[in-house]
N, C-alpha and C. Protein backbone atom coordinates (compact mmCIF):
# COMPACT_ATOMS: atom_id res chain seq x y z
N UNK A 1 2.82 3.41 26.18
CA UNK A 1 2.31 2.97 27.45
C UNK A 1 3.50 2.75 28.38
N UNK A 2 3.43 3.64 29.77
CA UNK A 2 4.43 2.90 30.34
C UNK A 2 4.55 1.62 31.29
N UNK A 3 6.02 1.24 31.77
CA UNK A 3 5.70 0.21 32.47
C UNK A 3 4.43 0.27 33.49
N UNK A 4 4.36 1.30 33.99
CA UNK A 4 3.35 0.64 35.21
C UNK A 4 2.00 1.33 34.82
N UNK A 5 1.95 1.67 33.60
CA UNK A 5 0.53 1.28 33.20
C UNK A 5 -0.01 -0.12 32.77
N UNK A 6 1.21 -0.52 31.72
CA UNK A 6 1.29 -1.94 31.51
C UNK A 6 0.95 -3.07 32.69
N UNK A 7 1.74 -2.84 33.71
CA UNK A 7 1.65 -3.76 34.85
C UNK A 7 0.20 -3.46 35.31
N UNK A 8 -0.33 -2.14 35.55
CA UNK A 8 -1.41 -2.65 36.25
C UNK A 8 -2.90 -2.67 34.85
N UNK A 9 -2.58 -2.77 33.80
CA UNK A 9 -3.21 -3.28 32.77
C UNK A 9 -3.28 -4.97 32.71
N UNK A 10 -2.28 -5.50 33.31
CA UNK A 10 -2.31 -6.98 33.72
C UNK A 10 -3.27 -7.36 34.78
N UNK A 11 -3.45 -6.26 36.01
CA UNK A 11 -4.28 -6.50 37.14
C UNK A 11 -5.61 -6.56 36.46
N UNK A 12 -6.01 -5.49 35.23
CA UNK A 12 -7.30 -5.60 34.98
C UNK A 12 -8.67 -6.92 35.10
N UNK A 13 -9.44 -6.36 35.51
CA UNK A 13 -10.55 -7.67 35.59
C UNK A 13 -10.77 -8.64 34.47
N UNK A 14 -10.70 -8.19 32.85
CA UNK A 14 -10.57 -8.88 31.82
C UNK A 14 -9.90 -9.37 31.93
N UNK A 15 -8.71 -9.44 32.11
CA UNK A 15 -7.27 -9.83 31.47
C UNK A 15 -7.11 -11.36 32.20
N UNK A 16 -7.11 -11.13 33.34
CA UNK A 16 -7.04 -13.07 33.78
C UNK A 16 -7.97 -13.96 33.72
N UNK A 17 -9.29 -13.71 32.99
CA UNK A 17 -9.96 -15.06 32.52
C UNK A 17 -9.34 -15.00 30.91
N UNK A 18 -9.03 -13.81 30.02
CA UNK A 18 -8.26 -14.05 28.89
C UNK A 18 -6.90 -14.95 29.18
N UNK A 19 -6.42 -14.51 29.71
CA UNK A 19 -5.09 -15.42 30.15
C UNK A 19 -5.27 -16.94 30.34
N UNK A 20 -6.47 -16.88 30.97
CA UNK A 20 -6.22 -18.76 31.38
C UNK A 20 -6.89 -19.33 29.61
N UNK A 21 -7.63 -18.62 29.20
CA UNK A 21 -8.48 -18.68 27.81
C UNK A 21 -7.02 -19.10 27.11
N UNK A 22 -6.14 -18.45 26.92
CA UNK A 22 -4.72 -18.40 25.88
C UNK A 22 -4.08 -19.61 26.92
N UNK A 23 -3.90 -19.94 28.03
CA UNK A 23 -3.26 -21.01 28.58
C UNK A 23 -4.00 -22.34 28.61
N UNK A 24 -4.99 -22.24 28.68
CA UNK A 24 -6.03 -23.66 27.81
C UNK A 24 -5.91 -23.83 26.90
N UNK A 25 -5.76 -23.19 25.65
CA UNK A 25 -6.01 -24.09 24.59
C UNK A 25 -4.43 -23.81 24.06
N UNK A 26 -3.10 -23.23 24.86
CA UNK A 26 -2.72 -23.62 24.83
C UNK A 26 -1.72 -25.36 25.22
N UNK A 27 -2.61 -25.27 25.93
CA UNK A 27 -2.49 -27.16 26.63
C UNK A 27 -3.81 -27.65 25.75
N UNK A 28 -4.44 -27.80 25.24
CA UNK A 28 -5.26 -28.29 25.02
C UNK A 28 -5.06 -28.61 23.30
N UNK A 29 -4.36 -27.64 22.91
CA UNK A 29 -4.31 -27.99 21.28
C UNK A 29 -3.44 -28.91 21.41
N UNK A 30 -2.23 -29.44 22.16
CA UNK A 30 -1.43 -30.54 21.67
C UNK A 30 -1.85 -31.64 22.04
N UNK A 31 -3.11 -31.80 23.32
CA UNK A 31 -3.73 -32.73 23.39
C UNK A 31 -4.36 -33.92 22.48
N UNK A 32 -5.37 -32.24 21.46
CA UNK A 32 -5.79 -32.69 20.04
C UNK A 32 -5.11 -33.45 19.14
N UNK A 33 -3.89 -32.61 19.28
CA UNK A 33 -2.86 -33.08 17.88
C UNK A 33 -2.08 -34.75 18.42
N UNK A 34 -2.29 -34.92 19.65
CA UNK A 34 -1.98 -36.39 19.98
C UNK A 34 -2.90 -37.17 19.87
N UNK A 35 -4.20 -37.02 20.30
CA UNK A 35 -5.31 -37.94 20.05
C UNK A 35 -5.41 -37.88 18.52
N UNK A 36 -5.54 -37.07 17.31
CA UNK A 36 -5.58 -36.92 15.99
C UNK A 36 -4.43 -37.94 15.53
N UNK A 37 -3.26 -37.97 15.79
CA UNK A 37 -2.27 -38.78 15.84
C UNK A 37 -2.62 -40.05 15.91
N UNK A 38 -2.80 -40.31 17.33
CA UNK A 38 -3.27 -41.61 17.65
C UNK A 38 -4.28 -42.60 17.20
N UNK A 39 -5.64 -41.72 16.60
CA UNK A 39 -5.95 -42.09 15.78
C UNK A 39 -6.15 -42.32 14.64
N UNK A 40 -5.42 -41.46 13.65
CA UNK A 40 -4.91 -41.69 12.12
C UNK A 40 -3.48 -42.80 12.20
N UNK A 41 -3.25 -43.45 13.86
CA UNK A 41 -2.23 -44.01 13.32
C UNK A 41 -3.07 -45.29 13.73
N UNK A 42 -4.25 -45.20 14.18
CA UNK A 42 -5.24 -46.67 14.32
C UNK A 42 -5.74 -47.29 13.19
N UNK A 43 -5.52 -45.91 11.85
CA UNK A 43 -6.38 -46.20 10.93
C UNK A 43 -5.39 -46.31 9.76
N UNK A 44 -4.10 -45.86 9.91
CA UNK A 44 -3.59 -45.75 8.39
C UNK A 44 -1.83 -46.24 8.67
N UNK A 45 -1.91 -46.68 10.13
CA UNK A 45 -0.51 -47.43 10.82
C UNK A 45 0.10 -45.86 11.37
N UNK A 46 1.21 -46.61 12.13
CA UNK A 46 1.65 -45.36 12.38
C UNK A 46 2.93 -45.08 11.63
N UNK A 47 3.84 -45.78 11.06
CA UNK A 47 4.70 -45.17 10.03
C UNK A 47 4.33 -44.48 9.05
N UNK A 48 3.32 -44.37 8.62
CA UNK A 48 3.04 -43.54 7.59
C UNK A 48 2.24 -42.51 7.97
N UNK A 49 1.93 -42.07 9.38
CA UNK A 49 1.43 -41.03 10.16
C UNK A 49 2.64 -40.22 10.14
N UNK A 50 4.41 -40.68 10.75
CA UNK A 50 5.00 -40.45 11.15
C UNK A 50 5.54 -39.60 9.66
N UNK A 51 5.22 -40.28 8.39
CA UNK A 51 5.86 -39.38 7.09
C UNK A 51 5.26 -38.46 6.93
N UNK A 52 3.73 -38.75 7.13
CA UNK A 52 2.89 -37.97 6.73
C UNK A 52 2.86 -36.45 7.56
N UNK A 53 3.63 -36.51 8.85
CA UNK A 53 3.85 -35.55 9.92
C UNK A 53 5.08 -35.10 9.52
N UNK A 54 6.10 -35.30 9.07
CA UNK A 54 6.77 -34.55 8.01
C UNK A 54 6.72 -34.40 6.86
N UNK A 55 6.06 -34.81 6.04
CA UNK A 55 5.68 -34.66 4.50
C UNK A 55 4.84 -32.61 4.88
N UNK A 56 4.41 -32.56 5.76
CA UNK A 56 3.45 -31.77 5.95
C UNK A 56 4.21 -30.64 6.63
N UNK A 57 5.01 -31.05 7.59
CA UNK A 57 6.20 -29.88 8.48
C UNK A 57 6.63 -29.73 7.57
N UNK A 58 7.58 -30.31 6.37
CA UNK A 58 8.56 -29.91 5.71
C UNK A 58 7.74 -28.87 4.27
N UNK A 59 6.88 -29.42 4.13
CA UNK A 59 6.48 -28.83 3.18
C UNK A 59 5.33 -27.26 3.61
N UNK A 60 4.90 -27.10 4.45
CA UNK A 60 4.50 -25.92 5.14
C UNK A 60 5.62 -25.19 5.33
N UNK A 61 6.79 -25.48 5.73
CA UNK A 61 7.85 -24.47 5.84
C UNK A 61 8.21 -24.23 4.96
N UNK A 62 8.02 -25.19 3.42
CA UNK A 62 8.50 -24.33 1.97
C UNK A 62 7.67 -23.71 1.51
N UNK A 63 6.29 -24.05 1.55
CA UNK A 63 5.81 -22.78 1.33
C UNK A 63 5.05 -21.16 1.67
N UNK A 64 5.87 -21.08 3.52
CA UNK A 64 5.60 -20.03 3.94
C UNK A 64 7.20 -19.42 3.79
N UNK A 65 8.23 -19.81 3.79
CA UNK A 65 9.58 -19.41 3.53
C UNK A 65 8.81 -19.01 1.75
N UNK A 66 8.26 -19.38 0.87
CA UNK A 66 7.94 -18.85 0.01
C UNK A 66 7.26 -17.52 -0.35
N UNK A 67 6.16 -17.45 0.83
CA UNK A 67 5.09 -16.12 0.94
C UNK A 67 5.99 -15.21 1.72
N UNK A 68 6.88 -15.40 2.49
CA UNK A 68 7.44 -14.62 3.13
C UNK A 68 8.49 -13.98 2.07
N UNK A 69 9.31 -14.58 1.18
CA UNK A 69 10.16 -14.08 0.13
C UNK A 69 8.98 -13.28 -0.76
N UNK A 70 8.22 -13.67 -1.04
CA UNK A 70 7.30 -12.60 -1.82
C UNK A 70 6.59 -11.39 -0.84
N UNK A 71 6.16 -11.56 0.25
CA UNK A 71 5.94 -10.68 1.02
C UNK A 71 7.47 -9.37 1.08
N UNK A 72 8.41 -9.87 1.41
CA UNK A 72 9.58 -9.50 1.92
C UNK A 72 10.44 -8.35 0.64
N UNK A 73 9.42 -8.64 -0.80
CA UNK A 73 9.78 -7.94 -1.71
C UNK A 73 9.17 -6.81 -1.67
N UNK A 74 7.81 -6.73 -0.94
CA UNK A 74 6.86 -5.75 -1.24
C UNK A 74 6.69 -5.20 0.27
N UNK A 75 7.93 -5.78 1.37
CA UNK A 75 7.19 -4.98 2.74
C UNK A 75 7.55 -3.18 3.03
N UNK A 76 7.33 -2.53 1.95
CA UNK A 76 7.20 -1.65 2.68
C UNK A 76 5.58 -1.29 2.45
N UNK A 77 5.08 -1.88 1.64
CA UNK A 77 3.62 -1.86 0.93
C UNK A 77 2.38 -2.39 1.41
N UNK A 78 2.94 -3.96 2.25
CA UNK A 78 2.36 -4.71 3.15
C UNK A 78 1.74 -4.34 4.04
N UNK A 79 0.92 -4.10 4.26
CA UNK A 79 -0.22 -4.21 5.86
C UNK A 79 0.13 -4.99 6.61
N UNK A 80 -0.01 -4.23 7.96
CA UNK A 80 0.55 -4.73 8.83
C UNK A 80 -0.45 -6.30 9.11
N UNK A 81 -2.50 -6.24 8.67
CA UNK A 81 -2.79 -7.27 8.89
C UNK A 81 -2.32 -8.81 8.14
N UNK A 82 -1.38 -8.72 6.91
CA UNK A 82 -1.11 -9.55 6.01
C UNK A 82 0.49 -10.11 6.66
N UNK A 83 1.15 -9.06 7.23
CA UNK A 83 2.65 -9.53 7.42
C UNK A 83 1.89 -10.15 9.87
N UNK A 84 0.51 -9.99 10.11
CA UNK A 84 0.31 -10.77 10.98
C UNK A 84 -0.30 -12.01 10.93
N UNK A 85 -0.50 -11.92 9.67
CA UNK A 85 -0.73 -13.30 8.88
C UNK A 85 0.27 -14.84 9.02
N UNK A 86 1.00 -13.74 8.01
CA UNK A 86 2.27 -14.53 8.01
C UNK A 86 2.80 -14.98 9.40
N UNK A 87 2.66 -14.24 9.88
CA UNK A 87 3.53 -14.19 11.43
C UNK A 87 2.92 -15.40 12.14
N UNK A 88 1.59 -15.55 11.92
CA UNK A 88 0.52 -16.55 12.96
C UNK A 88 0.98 -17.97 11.79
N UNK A 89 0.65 -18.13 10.27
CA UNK A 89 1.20 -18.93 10.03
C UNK A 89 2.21 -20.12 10.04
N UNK A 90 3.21 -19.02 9.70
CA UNK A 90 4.76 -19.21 10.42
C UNK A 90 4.82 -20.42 11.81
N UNK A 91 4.08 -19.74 13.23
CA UNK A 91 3.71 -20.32 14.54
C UNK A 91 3.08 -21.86 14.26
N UNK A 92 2.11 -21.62 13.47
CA UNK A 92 1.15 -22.58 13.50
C UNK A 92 2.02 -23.91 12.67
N UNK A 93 2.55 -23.85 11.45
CA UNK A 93 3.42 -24.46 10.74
C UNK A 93 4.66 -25.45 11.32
N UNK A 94 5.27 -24.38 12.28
CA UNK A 94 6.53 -24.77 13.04
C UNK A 94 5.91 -25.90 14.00
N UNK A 95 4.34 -25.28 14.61
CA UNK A 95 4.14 -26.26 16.13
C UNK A 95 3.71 -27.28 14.68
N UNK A 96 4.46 -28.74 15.57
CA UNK A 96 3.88 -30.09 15.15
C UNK A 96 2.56 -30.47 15.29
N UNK A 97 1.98 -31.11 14.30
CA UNK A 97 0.85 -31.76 14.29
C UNK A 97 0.25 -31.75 12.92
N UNK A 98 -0.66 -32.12 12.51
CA UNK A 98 -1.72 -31.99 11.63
C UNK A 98 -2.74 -30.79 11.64
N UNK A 99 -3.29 -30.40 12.83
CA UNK A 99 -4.52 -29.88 12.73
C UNK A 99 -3.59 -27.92 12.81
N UNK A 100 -2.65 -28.24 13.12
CA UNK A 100 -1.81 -27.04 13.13
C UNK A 100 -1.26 -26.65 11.83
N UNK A 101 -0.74 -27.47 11.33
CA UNK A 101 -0.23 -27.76 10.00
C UNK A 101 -1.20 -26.90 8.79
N UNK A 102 -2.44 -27.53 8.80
CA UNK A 102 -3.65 -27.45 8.05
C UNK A 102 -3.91 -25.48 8.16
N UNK A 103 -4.37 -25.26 9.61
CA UNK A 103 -4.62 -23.84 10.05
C UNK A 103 -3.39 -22.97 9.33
N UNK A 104 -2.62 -22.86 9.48
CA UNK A 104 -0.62 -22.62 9.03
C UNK A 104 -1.50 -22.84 7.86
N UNK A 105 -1.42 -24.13 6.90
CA UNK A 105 -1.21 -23.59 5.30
C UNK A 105 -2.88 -22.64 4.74
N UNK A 106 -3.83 -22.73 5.85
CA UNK A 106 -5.25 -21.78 5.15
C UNK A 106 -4.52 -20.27 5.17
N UNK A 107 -4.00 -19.97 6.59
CA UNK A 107 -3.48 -18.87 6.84
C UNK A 107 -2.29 -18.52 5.78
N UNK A 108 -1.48 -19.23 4.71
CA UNK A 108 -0.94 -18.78 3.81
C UNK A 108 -1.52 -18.79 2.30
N UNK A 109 -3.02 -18.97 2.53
CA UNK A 109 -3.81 -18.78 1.17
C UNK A 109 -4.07 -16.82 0.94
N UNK A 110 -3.51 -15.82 0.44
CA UNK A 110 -3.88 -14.55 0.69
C UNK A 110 -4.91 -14.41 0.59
N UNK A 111 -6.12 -14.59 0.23
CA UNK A 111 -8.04 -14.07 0.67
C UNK A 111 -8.11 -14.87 1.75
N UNK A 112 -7.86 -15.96 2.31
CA UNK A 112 -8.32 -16.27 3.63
C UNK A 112 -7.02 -15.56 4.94
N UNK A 113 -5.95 -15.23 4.55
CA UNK A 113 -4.86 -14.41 5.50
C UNK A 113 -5.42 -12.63 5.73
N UNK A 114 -6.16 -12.47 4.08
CA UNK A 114 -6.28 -10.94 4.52
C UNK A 114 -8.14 -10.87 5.46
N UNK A 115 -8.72 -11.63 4.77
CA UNK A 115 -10.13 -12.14 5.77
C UNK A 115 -9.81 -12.23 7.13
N UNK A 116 -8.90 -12.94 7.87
CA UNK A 116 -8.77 -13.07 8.80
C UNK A 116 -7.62 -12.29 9.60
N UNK A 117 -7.12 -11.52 8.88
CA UNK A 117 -6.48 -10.50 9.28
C UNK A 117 -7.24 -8.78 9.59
N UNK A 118 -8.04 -8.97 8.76
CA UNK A 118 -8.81 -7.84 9.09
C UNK A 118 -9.80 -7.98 9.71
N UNK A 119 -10.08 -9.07 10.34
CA UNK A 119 -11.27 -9.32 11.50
C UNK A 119 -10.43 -9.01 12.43
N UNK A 120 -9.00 -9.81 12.97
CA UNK A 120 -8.61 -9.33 14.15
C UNK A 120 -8.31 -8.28 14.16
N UNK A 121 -7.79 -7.50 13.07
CA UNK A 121 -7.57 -5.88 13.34
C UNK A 121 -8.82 -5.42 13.40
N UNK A 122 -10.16 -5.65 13.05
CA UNK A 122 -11.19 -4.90 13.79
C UNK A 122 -11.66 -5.05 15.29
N UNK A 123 -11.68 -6.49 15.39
CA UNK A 123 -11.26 -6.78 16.95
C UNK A 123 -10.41 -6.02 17.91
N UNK A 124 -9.30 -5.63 17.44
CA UNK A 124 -8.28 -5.13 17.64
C UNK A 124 -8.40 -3.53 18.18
N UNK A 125 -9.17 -3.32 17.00
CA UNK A 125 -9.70 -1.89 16.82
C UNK A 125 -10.68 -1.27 18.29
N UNK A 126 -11.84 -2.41 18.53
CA UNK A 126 -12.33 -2.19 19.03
C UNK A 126 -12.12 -2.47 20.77
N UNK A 127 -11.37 -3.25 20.93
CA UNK A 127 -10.46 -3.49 22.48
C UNK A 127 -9.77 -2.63 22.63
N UNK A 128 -8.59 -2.28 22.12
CA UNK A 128 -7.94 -1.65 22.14
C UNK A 128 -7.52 -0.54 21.12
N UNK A 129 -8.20 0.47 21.17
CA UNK A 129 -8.02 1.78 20.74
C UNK A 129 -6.31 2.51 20.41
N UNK A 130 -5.58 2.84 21.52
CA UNK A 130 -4.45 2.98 21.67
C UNK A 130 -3.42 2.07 20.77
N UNK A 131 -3.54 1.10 21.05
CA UNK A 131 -2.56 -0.29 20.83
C UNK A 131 -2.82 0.07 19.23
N UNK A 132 -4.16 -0.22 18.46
CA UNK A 132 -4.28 -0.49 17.15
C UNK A 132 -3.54 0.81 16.65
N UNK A 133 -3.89 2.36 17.12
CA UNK A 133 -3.08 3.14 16.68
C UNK A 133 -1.52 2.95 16.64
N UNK A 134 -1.18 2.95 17.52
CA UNK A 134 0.62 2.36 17.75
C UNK A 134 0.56 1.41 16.47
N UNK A 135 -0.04 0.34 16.21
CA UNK A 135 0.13 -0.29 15.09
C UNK A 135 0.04 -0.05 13.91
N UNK A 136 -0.61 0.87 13.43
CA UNK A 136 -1.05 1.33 12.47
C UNK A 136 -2.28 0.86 11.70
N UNK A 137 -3.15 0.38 12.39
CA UNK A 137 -4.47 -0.41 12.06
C UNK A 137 -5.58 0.46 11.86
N UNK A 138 -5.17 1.60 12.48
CA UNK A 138 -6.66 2.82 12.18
C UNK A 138 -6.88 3.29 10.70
């Protein structure tokens, strides 16, 4: 695709209620993850919210640094929907919170990463035609 197909693929009529869609809940999920906060720290104090919010960062990053070393043995074999798995994991893991945390470690269970990897590549499939080819999703 070139640039100024790209650019005016941005003008498209879809594309800016998707956009504000991805810019809402990007403001809106850390909202969650503060009120979730706020109230597991009404209910269980908040120092032990505060471990419990790294007990959970630290340990999501050991075991997607884990799937990724096992992935990383077998990527030339890997599908591309399993290594976008990982990839969304990874995101979800790193951003702070609980309810992020949780999503991050389902997404490193492999039957619920390849389930939900091959929905968005059919999604994928069906929006965008072109794109999924470039990816190798057909």
């Amino acid at each position: 695709m070139t640039p100024d197909r790209t650019f005016l693929a941005l003008l498209d009529r879809d594309y800016l209620p998707r956009l504000l869609l991805v810019l809402l809940a990007y403001a809106v999920v850390p909202l969650g993850e503060i009120f979730f906060f706020l109230f597991l720290g009404s209910l269980i104090g908040n120092y032990l919210v505060l471990v419990l919010a790294v007990v959970t960062g630290v340990g999501g990053a050991f075991a997607g640094i884990m799937q990724v070393r096992r992935l990383a043995a077998s990527a030339r074999t890997a599908p591309s929907p399993e290594v976008a798995g990982l990839a969304a994991a990874a995101v979800l893991l790193i951003t702070p919170g609980f309810l992020t945390d949780v999503l991050g470690l389902l997404l490193l269970v492999p039957a619920i990463r390849h389930w939900a990897g091959e929905r968005a590549a059919a999604s994928l499939r069906a929006r965008a035609p072109g794109l999924s080819r470039t990816l190798g999703l057909v």
